[in-house]
C-alpha atoms as a PDB file:
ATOM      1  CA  UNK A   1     -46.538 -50.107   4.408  1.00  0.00           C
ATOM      2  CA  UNK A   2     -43.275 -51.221   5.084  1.00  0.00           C
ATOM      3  CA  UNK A   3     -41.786 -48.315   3.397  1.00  0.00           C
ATOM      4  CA  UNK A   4     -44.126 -45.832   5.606  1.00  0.00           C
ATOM      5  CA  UNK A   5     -42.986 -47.682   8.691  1.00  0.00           C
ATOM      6  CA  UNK A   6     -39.004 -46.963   7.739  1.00  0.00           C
ATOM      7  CA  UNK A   7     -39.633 -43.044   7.281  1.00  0.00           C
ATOM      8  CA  UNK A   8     -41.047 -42.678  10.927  1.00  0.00           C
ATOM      9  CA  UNK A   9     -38.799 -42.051  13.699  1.00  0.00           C
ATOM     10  CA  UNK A  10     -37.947 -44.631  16.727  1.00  0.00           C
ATOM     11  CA  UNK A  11     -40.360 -44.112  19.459  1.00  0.00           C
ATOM     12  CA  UNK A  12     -36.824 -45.529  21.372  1.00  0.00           C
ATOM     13  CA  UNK A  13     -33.555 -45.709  20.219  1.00  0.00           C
ATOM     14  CA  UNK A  14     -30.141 -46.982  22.284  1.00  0.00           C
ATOM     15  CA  UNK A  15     -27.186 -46.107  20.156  1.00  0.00           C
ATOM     16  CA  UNK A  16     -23.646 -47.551  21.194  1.00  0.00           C
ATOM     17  CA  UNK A  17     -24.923 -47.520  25.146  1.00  0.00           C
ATOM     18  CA  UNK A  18     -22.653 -49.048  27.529  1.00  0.00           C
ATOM     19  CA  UNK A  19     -23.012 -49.359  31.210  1.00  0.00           C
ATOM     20  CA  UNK A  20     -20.181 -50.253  33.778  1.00  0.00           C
ATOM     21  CA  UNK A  21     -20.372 -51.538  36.931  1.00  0.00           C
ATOM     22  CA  UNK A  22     -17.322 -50.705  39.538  1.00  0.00           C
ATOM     23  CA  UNK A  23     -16.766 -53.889  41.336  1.00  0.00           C
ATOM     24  CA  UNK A  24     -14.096 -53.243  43.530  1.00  0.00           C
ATOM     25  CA  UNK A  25     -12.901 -54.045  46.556  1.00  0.00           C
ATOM     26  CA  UNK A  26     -13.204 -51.360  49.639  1.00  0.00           C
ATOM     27  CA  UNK A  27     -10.473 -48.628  48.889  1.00  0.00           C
ATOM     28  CA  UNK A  28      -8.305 -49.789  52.508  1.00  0.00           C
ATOM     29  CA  UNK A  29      -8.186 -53.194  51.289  1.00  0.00           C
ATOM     30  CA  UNK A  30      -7.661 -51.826  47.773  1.00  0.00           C
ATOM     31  CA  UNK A  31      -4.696 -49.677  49.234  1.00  0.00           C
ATOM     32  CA  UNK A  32      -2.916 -52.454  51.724  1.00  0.00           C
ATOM     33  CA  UNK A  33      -3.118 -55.335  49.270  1.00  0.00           C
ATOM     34  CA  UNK A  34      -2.289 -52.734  45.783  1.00  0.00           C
ATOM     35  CA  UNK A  35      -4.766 -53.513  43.901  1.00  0.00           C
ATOM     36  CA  UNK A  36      -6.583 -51.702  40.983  1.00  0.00           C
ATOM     37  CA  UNK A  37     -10.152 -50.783  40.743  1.00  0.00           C
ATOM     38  CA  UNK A  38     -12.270 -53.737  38.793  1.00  0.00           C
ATOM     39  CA  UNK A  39     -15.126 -52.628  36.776  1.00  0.00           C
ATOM     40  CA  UNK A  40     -17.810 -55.063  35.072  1.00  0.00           C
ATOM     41  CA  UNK A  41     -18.873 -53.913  32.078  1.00  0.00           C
ATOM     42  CA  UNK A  42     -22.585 -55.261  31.624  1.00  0.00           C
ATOM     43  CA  UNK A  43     -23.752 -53.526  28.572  1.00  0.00           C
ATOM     44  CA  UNK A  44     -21.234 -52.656  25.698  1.00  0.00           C
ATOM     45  CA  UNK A  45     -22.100 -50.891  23.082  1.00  0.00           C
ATOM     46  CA  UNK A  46     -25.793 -51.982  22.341  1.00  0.00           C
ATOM     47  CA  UNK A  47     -27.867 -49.946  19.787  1.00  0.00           C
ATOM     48  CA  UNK A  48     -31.383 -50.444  18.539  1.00  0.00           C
ATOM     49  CA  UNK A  49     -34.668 -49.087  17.960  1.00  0.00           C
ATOM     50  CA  UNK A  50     -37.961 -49.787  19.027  1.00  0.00           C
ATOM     51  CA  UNK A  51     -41.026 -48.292  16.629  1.00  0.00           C
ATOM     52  CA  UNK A  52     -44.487 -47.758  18.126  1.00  0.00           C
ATOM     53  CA  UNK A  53     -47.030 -50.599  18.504  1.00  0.00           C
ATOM     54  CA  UNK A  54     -43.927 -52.887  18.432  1.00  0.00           C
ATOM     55  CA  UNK A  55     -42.665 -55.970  20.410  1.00  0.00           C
ATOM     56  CA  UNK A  56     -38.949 -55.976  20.504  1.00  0.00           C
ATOM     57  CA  UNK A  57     -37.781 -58.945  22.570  1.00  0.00           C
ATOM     58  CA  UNK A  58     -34.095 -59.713  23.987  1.00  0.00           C
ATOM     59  CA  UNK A  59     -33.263 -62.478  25.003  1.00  0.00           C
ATOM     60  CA  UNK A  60     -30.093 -64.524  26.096  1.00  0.00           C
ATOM     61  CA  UNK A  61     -28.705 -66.401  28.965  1.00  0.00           C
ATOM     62  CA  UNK A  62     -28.834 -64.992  32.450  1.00  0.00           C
ATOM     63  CA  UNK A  63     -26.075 -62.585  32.937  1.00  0.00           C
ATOM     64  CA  UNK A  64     -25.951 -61.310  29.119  1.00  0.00           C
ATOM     65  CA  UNK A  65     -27.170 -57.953  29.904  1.00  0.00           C
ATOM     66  CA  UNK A  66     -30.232 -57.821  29.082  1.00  0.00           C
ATOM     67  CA  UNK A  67     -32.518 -56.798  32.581  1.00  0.00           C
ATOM     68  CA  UNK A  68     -29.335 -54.193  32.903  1.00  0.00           C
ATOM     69  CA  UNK A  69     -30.446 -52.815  28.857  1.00  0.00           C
ATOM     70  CA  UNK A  70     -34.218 -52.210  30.497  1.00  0.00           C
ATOM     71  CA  UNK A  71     -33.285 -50.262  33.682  1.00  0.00           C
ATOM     72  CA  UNK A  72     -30.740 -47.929  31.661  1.00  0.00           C
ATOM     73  CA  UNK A  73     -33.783 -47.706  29.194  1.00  0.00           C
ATOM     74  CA  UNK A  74     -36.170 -46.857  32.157  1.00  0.00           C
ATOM     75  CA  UNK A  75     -33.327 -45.108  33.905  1.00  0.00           C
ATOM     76  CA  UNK A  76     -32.999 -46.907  37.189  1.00  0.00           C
ATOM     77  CA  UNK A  77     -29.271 -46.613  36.310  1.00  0.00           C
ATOM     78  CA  UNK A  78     -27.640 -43.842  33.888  1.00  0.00           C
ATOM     79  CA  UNK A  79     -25.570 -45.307  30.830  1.00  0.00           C
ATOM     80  CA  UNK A  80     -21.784 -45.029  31.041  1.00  0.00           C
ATOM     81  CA  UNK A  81     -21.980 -43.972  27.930  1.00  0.00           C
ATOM     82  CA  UNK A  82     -23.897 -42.796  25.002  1.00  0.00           C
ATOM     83  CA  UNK A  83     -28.012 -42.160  26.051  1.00  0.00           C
ATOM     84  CA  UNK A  84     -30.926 -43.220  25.382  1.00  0.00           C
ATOM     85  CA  UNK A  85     -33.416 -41.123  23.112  1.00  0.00           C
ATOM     86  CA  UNK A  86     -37.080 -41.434  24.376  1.00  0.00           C
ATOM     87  CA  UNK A  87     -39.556 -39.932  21.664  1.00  0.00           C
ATOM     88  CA  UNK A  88     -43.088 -40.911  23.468  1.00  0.00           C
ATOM     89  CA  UNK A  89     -44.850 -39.425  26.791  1.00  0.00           C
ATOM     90  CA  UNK A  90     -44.344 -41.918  29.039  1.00  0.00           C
ATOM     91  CA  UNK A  91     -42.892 -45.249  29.709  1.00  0.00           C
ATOM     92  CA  UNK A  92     -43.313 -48.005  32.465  1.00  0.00           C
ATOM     93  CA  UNK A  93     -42.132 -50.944  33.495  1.00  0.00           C
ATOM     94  CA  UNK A  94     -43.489 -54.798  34.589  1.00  0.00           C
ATOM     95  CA  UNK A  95     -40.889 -56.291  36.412  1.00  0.00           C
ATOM     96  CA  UNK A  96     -40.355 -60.001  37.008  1.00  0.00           C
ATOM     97  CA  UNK A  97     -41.835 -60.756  40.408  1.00  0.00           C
ATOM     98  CA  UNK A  98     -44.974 -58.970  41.013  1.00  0.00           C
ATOM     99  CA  UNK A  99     -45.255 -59.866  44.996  1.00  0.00           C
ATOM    100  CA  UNK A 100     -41.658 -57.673  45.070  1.00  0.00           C
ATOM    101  CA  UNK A 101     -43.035 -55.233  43.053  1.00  0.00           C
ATOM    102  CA  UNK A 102     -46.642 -54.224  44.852  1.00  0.00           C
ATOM    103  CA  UNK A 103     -46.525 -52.420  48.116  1.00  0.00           C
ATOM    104  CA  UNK A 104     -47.935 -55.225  50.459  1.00  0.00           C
ATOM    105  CA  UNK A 105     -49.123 -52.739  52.798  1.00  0.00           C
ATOM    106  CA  UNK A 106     -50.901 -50.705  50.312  1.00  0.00           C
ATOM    107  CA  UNK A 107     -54.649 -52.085  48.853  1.00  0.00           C
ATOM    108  CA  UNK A 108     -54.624 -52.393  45.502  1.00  0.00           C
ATOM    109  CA  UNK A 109     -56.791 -49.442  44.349  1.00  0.00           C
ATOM    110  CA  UNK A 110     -54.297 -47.289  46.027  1.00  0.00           C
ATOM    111  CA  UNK A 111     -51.617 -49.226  43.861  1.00  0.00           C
ATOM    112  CA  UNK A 112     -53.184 -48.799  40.756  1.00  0.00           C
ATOM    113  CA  UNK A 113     -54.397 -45.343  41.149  1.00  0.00           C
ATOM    114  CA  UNK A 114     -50.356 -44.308  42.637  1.00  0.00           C
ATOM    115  CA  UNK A 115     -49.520 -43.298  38.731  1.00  0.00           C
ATOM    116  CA  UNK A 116     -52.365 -41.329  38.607  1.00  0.00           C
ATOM    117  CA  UNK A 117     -51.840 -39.001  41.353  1.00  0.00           C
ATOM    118  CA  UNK A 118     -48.097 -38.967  40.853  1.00  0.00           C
ATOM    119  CA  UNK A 119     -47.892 -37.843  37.021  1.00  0.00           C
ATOM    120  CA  UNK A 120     -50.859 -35.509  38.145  1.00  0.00           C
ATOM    121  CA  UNK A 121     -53.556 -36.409  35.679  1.00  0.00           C
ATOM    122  CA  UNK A 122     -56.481 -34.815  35.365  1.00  0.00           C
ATOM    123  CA  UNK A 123     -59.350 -37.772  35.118  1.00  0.00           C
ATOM    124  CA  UNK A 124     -61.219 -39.123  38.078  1.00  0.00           C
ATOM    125  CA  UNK A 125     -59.138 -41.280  40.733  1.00  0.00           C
ATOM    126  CA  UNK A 126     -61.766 -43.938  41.532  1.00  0.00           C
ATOM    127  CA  UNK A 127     -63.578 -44.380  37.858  1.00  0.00           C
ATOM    128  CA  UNK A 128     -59.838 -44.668  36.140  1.00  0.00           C
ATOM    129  CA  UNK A 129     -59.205 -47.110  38.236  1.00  0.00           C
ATOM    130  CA  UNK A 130     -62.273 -49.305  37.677  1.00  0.00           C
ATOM    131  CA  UNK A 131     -61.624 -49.022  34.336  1.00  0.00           C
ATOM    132  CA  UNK A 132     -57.945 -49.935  34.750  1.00  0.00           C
ATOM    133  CA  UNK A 133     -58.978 -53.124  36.606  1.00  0.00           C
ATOM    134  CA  UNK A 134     -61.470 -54.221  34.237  1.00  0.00           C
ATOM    135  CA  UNK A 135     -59.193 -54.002  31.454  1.00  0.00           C
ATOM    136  CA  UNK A 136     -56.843 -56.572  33.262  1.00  0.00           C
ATOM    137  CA  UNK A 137     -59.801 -58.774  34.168  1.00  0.00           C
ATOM    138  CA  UNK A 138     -60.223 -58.214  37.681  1.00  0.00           C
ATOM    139  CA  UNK A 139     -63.536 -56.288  39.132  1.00  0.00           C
ATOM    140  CA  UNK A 140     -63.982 -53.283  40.987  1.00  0.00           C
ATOM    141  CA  UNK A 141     -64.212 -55.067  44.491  1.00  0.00           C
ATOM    142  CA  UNK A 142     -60.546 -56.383  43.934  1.00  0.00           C
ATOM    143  CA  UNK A 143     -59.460 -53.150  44.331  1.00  0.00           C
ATOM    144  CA  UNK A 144     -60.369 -53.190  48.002  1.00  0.00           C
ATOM    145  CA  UNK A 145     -58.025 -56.468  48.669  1.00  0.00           C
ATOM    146  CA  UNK A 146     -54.469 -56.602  49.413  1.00  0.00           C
ATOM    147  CA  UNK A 147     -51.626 -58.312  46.937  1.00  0.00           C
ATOM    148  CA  UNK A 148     -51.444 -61.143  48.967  1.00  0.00           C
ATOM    149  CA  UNK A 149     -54.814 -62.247  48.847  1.00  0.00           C
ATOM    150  CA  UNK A 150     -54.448 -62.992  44.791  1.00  0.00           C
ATOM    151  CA  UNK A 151     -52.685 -65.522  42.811  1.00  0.00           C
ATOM    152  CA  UNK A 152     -49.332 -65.106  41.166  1.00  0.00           C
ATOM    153  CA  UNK A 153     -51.058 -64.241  37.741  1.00  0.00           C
ATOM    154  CA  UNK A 154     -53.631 -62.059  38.880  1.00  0.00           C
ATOM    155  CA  UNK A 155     -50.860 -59.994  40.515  1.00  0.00           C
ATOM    156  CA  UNK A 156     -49.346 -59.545  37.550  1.00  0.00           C
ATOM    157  CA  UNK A 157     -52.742 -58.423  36.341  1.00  0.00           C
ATOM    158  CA  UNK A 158     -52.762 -55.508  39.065  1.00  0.00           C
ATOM    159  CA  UNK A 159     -48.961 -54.666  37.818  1.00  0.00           C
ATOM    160  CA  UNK A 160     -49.760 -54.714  34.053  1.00  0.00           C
ATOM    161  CA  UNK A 161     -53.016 -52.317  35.399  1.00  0.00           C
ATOM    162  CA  UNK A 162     -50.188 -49.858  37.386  1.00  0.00           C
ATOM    163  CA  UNK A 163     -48.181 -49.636  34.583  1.00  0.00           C
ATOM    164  CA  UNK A 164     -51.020 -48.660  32.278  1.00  0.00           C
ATOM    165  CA  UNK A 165     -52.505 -46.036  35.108  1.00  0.00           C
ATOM    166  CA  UNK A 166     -49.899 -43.748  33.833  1.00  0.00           C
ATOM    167  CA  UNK A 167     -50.984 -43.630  29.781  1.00  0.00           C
ATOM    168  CA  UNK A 168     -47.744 -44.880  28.573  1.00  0.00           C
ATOM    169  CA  UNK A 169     -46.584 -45.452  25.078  1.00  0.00           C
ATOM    170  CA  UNK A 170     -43.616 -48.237  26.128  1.00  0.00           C
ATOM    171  CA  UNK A 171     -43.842 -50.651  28.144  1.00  0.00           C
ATOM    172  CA  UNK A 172     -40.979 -52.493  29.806  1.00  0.00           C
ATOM    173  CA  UNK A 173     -40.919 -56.373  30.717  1.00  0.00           C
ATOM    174  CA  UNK A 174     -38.613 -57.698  32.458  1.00  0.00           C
ATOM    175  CA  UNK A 175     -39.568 -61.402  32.190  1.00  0.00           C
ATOM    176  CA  UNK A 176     -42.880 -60.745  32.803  1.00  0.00           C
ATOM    177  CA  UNK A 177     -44.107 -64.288  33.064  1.00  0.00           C
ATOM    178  CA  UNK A 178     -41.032 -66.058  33.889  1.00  0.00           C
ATOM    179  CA  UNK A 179     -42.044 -66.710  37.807  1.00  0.00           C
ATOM    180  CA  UNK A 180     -46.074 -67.845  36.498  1.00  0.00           C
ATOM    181  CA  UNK A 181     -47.353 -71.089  35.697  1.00  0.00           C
ATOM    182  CA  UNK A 182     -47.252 -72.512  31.902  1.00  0.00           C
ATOM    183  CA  UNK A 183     -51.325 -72.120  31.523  1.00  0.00           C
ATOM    184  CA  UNK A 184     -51.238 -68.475  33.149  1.00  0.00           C
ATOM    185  CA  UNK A 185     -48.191 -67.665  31.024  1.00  0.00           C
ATOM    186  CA  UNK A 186     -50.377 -68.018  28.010  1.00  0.00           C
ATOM    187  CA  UNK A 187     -53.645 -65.897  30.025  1.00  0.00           C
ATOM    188  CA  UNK A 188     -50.940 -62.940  30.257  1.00  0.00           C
ATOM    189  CA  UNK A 189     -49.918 -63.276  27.515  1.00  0.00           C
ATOM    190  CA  UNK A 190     -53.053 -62.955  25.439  1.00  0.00           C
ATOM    191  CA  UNK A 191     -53.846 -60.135  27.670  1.00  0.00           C
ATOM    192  CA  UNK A 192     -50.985 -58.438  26.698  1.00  0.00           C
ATOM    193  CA  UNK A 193     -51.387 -58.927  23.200  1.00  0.00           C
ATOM    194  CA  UNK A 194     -55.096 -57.233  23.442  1.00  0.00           C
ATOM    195  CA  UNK A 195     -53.999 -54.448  25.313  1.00  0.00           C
ATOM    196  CA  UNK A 196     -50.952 -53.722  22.908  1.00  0.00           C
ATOM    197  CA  UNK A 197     -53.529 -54.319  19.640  1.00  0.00           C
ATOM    198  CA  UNK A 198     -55.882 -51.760  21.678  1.00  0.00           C
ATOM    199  CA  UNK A 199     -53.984 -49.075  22.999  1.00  0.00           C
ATOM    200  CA  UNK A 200     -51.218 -49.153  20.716  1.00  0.00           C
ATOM    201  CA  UNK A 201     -48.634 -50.137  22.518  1.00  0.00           C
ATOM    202  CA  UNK A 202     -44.841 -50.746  22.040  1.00  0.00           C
ATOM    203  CA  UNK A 203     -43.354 -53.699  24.188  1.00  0.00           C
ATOM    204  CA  UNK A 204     -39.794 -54.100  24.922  1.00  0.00           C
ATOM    205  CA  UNK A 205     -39.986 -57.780  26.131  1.00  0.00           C
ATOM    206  CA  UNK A 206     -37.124 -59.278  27.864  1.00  0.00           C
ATOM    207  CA  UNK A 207     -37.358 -63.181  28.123  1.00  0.00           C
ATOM    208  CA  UNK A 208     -34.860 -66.058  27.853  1.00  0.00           C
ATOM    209  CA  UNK A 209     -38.088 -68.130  27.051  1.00  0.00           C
ATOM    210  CA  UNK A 210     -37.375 -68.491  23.203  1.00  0.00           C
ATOM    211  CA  UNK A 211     -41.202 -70.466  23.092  1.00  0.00           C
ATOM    212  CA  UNK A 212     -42.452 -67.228  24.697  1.00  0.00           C
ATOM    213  CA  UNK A 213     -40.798 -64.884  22.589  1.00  0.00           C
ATOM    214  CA  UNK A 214     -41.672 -66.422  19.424  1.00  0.00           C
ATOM    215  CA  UNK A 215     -45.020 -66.498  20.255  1.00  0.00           C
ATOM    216  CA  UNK A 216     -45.027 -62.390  21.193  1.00  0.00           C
ATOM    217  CA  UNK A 217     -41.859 -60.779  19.553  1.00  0.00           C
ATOM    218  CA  UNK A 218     -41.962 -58.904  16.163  1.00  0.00           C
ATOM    219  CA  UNK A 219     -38.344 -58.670  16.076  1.00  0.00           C
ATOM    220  CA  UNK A 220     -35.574 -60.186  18.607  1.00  0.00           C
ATOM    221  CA  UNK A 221     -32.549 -59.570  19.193  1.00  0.00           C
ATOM    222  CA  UNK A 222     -29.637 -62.021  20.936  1.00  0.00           C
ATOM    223  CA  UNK A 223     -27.509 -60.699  23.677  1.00  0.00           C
ATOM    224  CA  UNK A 224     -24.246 -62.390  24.508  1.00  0.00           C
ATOM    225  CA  UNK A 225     -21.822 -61.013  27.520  1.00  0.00           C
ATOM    226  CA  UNK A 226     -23.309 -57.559  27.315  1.00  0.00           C
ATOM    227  CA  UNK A 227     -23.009 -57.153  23.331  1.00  0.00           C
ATOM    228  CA  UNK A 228     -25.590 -57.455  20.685  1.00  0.00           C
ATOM    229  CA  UNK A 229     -24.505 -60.568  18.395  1.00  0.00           C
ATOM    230  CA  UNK A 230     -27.946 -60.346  16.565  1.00  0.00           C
ATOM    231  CA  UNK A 231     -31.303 -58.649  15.717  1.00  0.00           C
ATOM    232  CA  UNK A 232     -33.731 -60.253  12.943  1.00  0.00           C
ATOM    233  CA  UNK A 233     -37.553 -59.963  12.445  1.00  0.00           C
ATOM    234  CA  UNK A 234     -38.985 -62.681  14.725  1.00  0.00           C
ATOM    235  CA  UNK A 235     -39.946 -64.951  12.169  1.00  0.00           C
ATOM    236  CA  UNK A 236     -36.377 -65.118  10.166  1.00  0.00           C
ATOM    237  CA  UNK A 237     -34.412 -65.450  12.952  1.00  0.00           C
ATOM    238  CA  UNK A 238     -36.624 -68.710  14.128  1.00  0.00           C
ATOM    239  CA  UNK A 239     -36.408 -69.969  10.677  1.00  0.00           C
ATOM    240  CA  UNK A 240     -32.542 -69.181  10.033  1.00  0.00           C
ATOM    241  CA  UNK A 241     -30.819 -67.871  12.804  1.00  0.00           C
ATOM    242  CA  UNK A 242     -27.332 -66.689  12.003  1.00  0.00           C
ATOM    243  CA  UNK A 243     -25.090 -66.564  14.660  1.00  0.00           C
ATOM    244  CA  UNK A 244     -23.580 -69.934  16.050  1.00  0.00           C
ATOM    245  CA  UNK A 245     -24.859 -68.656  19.474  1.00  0.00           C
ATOM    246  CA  UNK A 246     -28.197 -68.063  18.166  1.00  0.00           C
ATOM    247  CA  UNK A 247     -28.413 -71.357  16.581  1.00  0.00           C
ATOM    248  CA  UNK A 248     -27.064 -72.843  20.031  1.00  0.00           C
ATOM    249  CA  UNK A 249     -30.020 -71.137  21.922  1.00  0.00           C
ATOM    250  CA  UNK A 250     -32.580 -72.574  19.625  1.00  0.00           C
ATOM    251  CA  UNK A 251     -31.029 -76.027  19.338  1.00  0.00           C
ATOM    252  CA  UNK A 252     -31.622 -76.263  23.317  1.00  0.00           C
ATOM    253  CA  UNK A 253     -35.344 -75.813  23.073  1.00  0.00           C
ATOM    254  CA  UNK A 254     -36.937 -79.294  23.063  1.00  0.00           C
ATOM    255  CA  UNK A 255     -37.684 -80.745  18.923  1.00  0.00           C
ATOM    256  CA  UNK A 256     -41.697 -81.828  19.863  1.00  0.00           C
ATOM    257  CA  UNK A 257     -42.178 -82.213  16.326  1.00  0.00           C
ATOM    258  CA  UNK A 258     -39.494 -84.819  15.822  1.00  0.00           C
ATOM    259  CA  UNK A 259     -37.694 -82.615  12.828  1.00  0.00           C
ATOM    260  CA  UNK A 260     -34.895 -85.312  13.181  1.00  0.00           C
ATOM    261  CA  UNK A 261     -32.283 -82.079  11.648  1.00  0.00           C
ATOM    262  CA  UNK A 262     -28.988 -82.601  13.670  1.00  0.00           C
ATOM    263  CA  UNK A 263     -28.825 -80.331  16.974  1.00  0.00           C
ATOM    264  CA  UNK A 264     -26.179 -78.422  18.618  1.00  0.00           C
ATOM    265  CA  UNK A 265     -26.970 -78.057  22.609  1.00  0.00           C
ATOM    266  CA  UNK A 266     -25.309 -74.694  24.202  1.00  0.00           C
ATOM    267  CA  UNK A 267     -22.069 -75.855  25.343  1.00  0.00           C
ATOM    268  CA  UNK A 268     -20.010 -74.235  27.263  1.00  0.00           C
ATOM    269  CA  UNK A 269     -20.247 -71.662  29.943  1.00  0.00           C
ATOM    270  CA  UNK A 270     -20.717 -68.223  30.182  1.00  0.00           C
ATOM    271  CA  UNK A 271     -17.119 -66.462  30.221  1.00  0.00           C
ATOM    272  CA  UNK A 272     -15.834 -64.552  33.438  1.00  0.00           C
ATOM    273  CA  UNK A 273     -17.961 -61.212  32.742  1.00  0.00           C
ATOM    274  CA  UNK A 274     -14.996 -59.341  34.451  1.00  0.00           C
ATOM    275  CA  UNK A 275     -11.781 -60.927  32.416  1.00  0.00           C
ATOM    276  CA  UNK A 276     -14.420 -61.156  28.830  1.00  0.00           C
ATOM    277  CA  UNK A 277     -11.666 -63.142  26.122  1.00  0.00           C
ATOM    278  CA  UNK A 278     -10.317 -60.181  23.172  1.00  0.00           C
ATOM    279  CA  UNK A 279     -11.710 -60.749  19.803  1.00  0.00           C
ATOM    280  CA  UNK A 280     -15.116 -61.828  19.739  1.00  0.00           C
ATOM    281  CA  UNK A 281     -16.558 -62.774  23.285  1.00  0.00           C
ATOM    282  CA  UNK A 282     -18.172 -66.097  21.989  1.00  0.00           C
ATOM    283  CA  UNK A 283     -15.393 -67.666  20.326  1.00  0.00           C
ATOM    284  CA  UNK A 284     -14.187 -70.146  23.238  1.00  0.00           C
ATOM    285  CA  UNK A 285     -17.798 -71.525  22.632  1.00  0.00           C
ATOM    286  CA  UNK A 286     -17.963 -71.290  19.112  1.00  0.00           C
ATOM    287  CA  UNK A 287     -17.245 -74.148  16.601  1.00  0.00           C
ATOM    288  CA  UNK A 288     -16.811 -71.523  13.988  1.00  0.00           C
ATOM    289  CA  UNK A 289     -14.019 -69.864  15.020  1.00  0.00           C
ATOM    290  CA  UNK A 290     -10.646 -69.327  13.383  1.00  0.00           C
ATOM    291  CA  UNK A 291      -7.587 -66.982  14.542  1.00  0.00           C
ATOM    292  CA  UNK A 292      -9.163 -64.123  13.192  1.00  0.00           C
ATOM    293  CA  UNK A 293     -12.257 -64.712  15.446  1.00  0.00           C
ATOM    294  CA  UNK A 294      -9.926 -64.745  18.465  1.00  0.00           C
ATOM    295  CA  UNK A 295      -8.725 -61.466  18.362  1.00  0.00           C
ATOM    296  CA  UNK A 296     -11.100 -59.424  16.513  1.00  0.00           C
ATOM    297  CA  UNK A 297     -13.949 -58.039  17.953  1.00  0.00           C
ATOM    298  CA  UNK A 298     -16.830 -59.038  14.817  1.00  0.00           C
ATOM    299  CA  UNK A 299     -18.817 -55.679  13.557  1.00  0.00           C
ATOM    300  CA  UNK A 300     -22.465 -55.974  13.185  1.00  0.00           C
ATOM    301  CA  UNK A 301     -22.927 -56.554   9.963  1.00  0.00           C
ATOM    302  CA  UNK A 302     -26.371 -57.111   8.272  1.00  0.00           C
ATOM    303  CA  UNK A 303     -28.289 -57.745  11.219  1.00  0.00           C
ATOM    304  CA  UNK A 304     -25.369 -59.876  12.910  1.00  0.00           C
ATOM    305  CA  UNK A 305     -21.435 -59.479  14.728  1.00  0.00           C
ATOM    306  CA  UNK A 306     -19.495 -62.779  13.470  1.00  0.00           C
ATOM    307  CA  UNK A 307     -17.116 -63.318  11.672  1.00  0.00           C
ATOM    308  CA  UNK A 308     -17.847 -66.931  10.130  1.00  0.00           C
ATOM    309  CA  UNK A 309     -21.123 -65.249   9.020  1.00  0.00           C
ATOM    310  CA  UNK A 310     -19.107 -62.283   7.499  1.00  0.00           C
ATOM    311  CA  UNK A 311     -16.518 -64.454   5.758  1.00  0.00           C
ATOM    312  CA  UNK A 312     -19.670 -67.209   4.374  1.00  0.00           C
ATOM    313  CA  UNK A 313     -18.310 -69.512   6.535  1.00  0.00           C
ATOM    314  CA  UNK A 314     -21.447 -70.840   7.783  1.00  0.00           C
END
């Protein structure tokens, strides 16, 4: 199977994409007080794949890049440079908040059915929608109601049912249950784990819930200041992650079953996104690192960019 699954092509594939930001003051004040133009690069030179009926999940601490990876992918903004390849029909996206995201002035049949009418698809408005509703759990008659009158979770019901109004083959989640309860977390969740089983389809999950991700991820991967340190199948990485900052991130999740191994809490902060240090961009953090690590940028190597992993170090 596994050898089947490596001769298909990527429903999605990033390769060396890198998105910049320009930061800079307004050109007068730019002009008076001489000062150059500042640009923030927030995604550097991030490649990966996603196959279909998979759950790729990023993750990371806030700032790393990741939410900027999904709306280059979706193409809210254009990469700086490189593209990214899109093999399927369709993609969507669920975005954090869905109060922000649903028209408050719209009811939510007219939500739903917006896709519909928009991508011109040739089914009946008012039955699709039923059926879109019912697959989320909600009835018919919720479609008459406005997104205030429902809870945070059932909202994101009535998103998960717009994105799926236009027949995609990726979705994109952009810490989809991050703003929901810990019990309707899990209700989502399961719901999104029946529709993907059903429908086949692939998930690009972005979360910096690592109990989340192992729960829904197939693979991961680990974003650091806008680079790609490392990208395992889900149930390695948890078992052996490789990079220091990997190990970091799951040494801060809480031990509930009492392991008793020693633990390394994220220390640290993030560095100045605009000024990142040369070399590899975790090494003021890292316990690992030696000269080398300081001012060479680490290749990804085997599923991983470091140095100390390259050399056998750790």
């Amino acid at each position: 199977m596994q050898a089947e699954g490596s001769l298909r092509r990527a429903l999605l594939t990033l390769r060396a994409v890198s998105r910049d930001f320009d930061v800079s003051r307004p050109w007068l004040n730019r002009v008076l007080e001489r000062e150059p133009r500042r640009m923030l690069r927030a995604v550097d030179d991030v490649s990966f794949e996603v196959q279909a009926a998979e759950t790729l999940a990023l993750v990371g601490e806030s700032g790393c890049g990741k939410s900027t990876v999904a709306r280059l992918i979706v193409g809210l903004h254009p990469p700086s440079e490189r593209s990214v390849e899109f093999r399927g029909r369709r993609m969507q996206m669920i975005f954090q908040d869905p109060y922000a995201s649903l028209n408050p002035r719209w009811r939510v049949r007219d939500i739903v059915a917006e896709p519909i009418k928009v991508l011109k698809l040739e089914k009946d408005v008012a039955e699709s929608v039923s059926i879109l509703l019912a697959q989320v759990g909600l009835s018919r008659e919720d479609g008459e109601k406005y997104p205030h009158e429902f809870s945070g979770g059932q909202r994101q019901r009535i998103s998960i049912a717009r994105a799926l109004a236009g027949e995609p083959d990726l979705l994109v989640c952009d810490e989809p249950t991050s703003a929901l309860d810990v019990s309707v977390q899990a209700q989502i969740l399961n719901l999104m784990a029946e529709l993907q089983q059903r429908l086949r389809l692939a998930y690009l999950f972005i979360s910096h819930n690592l109990a989340v991700v192992s729960q829904v991820a197939d693979r991961v991967g680990v974003m650091y200041l806008g680079r790609l340190v490392e990208l395992r199948p889900a149930a390695d990485l948890f078992r052996g992650p490789r990079h220091p900052y990997t190990r970091m991130l799951l040494d801060a999740v809480p031990d509930l079953e009492m392991s008793g191994r020693p633990r390394t809490p994220v220390a640290g902060e993030v560095p100045n996104p605009l000024a990142p240090p040369p070399g590899c961009a975790f090494h003021p953090r890292c316990p690992h690192a030696n000269e080398r690590c300081r001012s060479e940028r680490p290749k990804f190597i085997d599923a991983v960019a470091c140095h100390a992993v390259e050399e056998r170090r750790i």
